[in-house]
PDB file of N, CA and C in Angstrom:
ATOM      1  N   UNK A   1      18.674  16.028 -21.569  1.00  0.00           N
ATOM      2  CA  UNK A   1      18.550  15.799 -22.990  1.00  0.00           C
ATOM      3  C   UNK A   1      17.171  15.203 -23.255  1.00  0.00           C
ATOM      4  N   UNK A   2      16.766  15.668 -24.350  1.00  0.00           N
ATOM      5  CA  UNK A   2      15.267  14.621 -24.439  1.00  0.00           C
ATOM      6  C   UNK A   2      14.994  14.655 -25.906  1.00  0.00           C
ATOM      7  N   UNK A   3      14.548  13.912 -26.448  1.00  0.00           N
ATOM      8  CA  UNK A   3      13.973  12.672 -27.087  1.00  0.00           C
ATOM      9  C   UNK A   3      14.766  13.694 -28.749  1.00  0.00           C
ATOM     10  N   UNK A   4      14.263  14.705 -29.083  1.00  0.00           N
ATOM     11  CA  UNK A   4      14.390  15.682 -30.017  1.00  0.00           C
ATOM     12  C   UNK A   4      15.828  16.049 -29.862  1.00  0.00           C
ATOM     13  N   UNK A   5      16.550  16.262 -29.022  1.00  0.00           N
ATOM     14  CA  UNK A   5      17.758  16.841 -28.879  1.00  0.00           C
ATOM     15  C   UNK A   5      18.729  15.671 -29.006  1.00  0.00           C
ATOM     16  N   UNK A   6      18.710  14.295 -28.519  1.00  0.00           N
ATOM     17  CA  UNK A   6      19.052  13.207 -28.783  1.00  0.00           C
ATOM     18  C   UNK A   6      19.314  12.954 -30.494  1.00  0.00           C
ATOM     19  N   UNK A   7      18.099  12.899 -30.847  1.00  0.00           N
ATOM     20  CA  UNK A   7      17.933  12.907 -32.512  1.00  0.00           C
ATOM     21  C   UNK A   7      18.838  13.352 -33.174  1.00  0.00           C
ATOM     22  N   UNK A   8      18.781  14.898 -32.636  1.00  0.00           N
ATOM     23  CA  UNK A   8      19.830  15.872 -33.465  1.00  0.00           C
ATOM     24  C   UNK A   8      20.774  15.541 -33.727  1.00  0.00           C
ATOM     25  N   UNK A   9      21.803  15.052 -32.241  1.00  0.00           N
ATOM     26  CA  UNK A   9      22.979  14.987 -32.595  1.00  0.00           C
ATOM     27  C   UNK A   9      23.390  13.199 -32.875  1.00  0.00           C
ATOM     28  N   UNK A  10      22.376  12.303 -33.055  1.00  0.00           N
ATOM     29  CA  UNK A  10      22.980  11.185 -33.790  1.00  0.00           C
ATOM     30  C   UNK A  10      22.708  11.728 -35.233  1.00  0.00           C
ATOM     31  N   UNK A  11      21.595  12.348 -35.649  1.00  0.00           N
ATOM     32  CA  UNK A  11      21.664  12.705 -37.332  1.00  0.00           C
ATOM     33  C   UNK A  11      22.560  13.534 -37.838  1.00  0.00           C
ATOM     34  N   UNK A  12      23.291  14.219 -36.995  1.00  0.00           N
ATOM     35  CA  UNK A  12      24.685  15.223 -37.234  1.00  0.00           C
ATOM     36  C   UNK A  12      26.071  14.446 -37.266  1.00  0.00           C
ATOM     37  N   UNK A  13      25.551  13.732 -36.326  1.00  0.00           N
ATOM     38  CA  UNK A  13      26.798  12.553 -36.148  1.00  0.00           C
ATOM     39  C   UNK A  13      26.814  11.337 -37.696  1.00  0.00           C
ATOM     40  N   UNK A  14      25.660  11.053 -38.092  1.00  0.00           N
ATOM     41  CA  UNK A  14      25.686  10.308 -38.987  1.00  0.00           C
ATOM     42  C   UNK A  14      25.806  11.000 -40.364  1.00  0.00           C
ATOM     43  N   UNK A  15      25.314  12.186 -40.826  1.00  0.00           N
ATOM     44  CA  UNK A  15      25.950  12.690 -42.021  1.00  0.00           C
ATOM     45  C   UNK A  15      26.912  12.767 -42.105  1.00  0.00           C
ATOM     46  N   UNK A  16      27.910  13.402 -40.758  1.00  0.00           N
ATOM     47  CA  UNK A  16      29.110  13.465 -41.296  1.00  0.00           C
ATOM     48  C   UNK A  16      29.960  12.138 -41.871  1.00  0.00           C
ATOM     49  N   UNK A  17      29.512  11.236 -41.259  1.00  0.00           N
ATOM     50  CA  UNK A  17      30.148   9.796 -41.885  1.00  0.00           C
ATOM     51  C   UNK A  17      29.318   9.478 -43.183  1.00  0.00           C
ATOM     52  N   UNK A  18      28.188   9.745 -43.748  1.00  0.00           N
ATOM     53  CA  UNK A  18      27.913   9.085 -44.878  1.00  0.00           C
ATOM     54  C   UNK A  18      26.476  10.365 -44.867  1.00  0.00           C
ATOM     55  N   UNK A  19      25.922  10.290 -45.814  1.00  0.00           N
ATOM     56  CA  UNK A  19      24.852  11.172 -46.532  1.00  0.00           C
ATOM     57  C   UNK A  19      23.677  10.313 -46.968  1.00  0.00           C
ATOM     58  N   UNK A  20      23.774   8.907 -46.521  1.00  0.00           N
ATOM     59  CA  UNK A  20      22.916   8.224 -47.062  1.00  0.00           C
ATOM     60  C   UNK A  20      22.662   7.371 -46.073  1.00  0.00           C
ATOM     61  N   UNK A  21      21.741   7.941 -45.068  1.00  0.00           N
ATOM     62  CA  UNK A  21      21.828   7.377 -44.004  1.00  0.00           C
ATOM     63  C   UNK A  21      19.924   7.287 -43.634  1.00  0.00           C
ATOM     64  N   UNK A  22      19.366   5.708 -42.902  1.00  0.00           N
ATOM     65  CA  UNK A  22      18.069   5.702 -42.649  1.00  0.00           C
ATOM     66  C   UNK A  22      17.997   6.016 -41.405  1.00  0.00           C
ATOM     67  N   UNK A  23      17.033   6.575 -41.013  1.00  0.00           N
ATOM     68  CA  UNK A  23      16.728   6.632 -39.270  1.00  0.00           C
ATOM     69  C   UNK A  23      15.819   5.456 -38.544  1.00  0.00           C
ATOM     70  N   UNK A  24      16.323   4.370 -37.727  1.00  0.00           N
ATOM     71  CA  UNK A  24      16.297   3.571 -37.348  1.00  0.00           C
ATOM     72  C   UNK A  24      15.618   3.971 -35.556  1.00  0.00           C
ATOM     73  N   UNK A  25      14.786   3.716 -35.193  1.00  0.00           N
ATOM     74  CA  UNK A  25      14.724   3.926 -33.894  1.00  0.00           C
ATOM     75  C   UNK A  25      13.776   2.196 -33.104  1.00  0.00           C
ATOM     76  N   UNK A  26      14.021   2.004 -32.050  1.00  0.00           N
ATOM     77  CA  UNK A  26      13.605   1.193 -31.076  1.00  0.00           C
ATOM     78  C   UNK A  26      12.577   1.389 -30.438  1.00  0.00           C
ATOM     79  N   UNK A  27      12.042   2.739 -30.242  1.00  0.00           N
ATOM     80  CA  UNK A  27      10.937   3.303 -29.607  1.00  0.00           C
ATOM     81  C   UNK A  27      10.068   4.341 -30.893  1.00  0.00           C
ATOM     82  N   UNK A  28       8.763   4.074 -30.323  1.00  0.00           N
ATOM     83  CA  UNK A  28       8.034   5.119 -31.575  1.00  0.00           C
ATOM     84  C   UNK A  28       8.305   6.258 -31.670  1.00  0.00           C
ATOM     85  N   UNK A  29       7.778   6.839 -32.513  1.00  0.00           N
ATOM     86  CA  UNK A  29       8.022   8.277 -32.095  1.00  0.00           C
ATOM     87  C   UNK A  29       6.693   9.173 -31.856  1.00  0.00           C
ATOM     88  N   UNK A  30       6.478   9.316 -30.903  1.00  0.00           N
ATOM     89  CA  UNK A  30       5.219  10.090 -30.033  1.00  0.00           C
ATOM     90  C   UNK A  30       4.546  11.560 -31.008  1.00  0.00           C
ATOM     91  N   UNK A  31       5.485  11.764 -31.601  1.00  0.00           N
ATOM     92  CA  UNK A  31       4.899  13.580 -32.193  1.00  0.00           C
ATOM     93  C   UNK A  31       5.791  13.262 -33.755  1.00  0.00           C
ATOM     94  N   UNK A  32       5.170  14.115 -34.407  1.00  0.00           N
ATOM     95  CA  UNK A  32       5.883  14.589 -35.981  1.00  0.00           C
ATOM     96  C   UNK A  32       7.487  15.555 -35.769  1.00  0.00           C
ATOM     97  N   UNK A  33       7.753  15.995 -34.295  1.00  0.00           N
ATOM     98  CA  UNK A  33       8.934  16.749 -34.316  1.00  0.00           C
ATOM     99  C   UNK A  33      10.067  16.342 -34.576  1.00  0.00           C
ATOM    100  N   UNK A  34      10.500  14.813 -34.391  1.00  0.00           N
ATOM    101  CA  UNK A  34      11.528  14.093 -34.521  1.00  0.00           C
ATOM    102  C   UNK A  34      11.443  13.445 -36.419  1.00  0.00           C
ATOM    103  N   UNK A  35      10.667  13.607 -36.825  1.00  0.00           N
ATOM    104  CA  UNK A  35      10.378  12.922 -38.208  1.00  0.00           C
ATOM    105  C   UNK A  35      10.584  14.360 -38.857  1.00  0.00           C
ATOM    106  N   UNK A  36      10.415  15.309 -38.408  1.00  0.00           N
ATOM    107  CA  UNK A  36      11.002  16.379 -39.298  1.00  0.00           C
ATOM    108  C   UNK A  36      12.222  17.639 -38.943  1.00  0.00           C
ATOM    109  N   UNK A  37      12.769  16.507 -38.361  1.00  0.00           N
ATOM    110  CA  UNK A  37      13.875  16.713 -37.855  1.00  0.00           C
ATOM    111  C   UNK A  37      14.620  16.150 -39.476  1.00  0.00           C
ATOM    112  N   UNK A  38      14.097  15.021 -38.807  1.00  0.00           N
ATOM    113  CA  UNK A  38      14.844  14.013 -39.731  1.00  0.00           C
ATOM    114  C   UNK A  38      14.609  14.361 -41.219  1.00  0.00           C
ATOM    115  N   UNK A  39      14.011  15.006 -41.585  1.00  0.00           N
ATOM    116  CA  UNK A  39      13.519  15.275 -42.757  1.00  0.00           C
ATOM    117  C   UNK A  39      14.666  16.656 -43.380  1.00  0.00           C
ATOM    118  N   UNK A  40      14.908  17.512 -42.551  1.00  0.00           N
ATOM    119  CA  UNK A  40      15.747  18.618 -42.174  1.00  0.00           C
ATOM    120  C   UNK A  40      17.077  17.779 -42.596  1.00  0.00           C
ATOM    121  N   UNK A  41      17.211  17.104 -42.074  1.00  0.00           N
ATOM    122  CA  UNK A  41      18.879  16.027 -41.985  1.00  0.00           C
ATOM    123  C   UNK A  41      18.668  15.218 -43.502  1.00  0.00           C
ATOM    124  N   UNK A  42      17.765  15.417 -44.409  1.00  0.00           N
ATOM    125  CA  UNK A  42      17.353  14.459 -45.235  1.00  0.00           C
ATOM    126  C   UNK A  42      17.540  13.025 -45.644  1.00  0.00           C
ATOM    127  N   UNK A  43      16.790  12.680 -43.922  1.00  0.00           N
ATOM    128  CA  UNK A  43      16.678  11.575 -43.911  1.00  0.00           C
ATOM    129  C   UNK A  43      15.509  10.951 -45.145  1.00  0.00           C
ATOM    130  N   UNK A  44      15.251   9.850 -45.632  1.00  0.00           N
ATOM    131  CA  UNK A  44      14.735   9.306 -46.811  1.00  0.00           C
ATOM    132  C   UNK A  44      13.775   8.224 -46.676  1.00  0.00           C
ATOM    133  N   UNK A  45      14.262   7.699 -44.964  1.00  0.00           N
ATOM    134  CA  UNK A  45      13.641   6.383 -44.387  1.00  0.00           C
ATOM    135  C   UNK A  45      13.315   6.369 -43.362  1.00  0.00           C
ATOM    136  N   UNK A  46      12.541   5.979 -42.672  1.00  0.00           N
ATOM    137  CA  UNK A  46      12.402   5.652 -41.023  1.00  0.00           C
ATOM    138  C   UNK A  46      11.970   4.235 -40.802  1.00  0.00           C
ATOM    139  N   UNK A  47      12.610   3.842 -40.148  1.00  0.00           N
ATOM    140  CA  UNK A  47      11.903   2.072 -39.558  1.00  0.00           C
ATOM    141  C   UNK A  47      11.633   2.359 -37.594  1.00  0.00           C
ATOM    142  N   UNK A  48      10.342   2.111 -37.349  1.00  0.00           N
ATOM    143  CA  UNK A  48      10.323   2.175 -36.245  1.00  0.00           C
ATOM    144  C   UNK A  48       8.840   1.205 -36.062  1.00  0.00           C
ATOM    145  N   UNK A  49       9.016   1.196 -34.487  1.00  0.00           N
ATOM    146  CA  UNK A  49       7.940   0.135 -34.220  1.00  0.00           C
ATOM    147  C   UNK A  49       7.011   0.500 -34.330  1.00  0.00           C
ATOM    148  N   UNK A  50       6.044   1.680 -33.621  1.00  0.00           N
ATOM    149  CA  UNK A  50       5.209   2.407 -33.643  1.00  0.00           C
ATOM    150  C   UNK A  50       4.393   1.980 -32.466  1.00  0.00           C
ATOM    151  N   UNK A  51       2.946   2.382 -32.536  1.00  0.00           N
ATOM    152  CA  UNK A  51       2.556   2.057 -31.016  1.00  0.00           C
ATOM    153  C   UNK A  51       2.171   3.277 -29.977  1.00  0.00           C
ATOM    154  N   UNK A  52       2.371   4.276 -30.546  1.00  0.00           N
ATOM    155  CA  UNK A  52       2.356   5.294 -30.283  1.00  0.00           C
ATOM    156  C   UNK A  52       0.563   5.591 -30.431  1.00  0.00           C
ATOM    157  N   UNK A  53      -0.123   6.423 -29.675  1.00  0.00           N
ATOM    158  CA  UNK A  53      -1.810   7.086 -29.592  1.00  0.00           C
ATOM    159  C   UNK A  53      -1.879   8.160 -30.629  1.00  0.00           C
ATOM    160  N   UNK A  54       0.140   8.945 -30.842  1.00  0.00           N
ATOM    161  CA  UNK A  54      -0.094   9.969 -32.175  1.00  0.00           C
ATOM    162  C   UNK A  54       0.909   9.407 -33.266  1.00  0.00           C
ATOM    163  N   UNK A  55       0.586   7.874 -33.424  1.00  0.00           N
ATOM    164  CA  UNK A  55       1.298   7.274 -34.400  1.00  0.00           C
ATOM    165  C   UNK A  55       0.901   8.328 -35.760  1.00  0.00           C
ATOM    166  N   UNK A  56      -0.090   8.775 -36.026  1.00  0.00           N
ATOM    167  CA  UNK A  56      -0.920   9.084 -37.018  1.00  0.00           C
ATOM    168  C   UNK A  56       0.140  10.664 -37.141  1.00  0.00           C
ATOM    169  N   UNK A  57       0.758  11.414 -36.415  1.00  0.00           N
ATOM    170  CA  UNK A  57       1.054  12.637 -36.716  1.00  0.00           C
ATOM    171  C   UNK A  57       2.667  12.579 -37.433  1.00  0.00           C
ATOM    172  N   UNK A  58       3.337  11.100 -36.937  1.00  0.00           N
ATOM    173  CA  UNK A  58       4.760  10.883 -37.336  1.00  0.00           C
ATOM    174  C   UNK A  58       4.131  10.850 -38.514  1.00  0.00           C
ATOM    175  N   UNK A  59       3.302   9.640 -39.331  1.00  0.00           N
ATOM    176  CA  UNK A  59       2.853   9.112 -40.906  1.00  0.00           C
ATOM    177  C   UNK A  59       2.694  10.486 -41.310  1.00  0.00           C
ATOM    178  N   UNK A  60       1.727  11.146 -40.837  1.00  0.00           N
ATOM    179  CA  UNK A  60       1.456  12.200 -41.952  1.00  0.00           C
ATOM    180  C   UNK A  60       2.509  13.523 -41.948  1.00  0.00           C
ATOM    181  N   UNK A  61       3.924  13.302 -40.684  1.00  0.00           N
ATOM    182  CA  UNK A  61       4.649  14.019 -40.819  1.00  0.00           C
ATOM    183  C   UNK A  61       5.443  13.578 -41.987  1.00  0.00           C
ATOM    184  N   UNK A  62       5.898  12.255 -42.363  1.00  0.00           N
ATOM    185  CA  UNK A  62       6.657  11.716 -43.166  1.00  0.00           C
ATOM    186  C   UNK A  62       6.372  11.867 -44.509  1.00  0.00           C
ATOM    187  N   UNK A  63       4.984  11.639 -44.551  1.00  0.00           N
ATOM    188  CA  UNK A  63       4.456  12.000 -46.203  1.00  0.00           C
ATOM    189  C   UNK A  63       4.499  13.296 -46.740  1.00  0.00           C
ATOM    190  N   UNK A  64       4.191  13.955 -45.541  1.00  0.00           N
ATOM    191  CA  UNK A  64       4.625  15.437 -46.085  1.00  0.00           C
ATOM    192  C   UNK A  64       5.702  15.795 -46.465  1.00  0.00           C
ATOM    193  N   UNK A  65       6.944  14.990 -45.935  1.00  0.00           N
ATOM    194  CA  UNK A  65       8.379  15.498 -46.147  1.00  0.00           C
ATOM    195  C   UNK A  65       8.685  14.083 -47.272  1.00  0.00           C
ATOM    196  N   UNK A  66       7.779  13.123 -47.991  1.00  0.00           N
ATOM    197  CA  UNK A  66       7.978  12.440 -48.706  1.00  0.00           C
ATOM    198  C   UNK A  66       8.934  11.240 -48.247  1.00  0.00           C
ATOM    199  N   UNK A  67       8.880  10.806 -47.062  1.00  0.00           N
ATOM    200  CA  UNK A  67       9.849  10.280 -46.510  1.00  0.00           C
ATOM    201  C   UNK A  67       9.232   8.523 -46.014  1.00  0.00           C
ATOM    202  N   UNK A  68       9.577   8.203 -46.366  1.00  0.00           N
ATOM    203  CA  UNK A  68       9.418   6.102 -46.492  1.00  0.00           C
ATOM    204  C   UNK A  68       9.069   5.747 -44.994  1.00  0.00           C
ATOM    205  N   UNK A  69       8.051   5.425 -44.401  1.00  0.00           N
ATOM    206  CA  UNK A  69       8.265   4.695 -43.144  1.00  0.00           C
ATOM    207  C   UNK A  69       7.955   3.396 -43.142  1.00  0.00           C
ATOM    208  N   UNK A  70       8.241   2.828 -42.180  1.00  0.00           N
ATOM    209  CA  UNK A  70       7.780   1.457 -42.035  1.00  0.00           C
ATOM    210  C   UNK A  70       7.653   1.156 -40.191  1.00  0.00           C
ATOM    211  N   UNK A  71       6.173   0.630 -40.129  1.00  0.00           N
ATOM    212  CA  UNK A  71       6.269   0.260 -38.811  1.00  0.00           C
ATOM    213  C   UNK A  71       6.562  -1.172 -38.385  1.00  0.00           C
ATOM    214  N   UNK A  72       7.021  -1.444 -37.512  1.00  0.00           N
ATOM    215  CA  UNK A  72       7.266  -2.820 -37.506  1.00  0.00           C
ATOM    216  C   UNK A  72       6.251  -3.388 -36.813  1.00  0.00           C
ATOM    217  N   UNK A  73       5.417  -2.877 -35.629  1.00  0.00           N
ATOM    218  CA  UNK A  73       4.884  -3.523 -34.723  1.00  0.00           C
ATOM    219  C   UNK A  73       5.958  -4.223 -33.585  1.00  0.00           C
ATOM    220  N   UNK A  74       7.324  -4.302 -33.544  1.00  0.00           N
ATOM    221  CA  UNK A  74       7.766  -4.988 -31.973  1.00  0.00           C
ATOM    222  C   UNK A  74       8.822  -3.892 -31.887  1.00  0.00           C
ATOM    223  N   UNK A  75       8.535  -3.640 -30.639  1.00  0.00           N
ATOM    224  CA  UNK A  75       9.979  -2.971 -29.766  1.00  0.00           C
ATOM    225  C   UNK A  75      10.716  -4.069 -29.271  1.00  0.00           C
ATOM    226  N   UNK A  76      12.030  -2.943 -29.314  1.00  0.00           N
ATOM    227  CA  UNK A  76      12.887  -4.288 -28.857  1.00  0.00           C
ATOM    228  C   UNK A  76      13.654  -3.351 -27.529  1.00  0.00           C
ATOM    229  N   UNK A  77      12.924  -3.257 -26.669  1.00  0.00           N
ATOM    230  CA  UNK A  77      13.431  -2.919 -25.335  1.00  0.00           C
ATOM    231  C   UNK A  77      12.718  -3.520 -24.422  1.00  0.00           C
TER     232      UNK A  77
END
């Protein structure tokens, strides 16, 4: 399983319980593929730490899909 395929099925898993759901992650997210994933799932939010060298491709994946991020600066692993 890896990083994208993971995604999938907690954002499949979480619509079906509610439609109004933020994507929360612990680790950055390395590429724009998982942020428009999430965007697909219409997700609305992302909170993640960031930290990432292509922090810059998640942001401008998110704005494109109009989608709220926030970095925190701390992982918590």
């Amino acid at each position: 399983m890896n990083r994208v395929g993971a995604a999938k099925i907690a954002l499949e898993r979480a619509i079906e319980i509610n439609d109004h759901v933020a994507l929360v992650s612990d680790g950055f997210f390395p590429m724009g593929d998982t942020v428009e994933l999430a965007a697909q799932h219409g997700i609305k939010a992302i909170i993640q730490p960031g930290g990432s060298i292509k922090d810059q491709d998640s942001i401008d994946m998110a704005n494109k899909h109009g989608i709220a991020m926030v970095v925190t600066g701390t992982r918590h692993f």
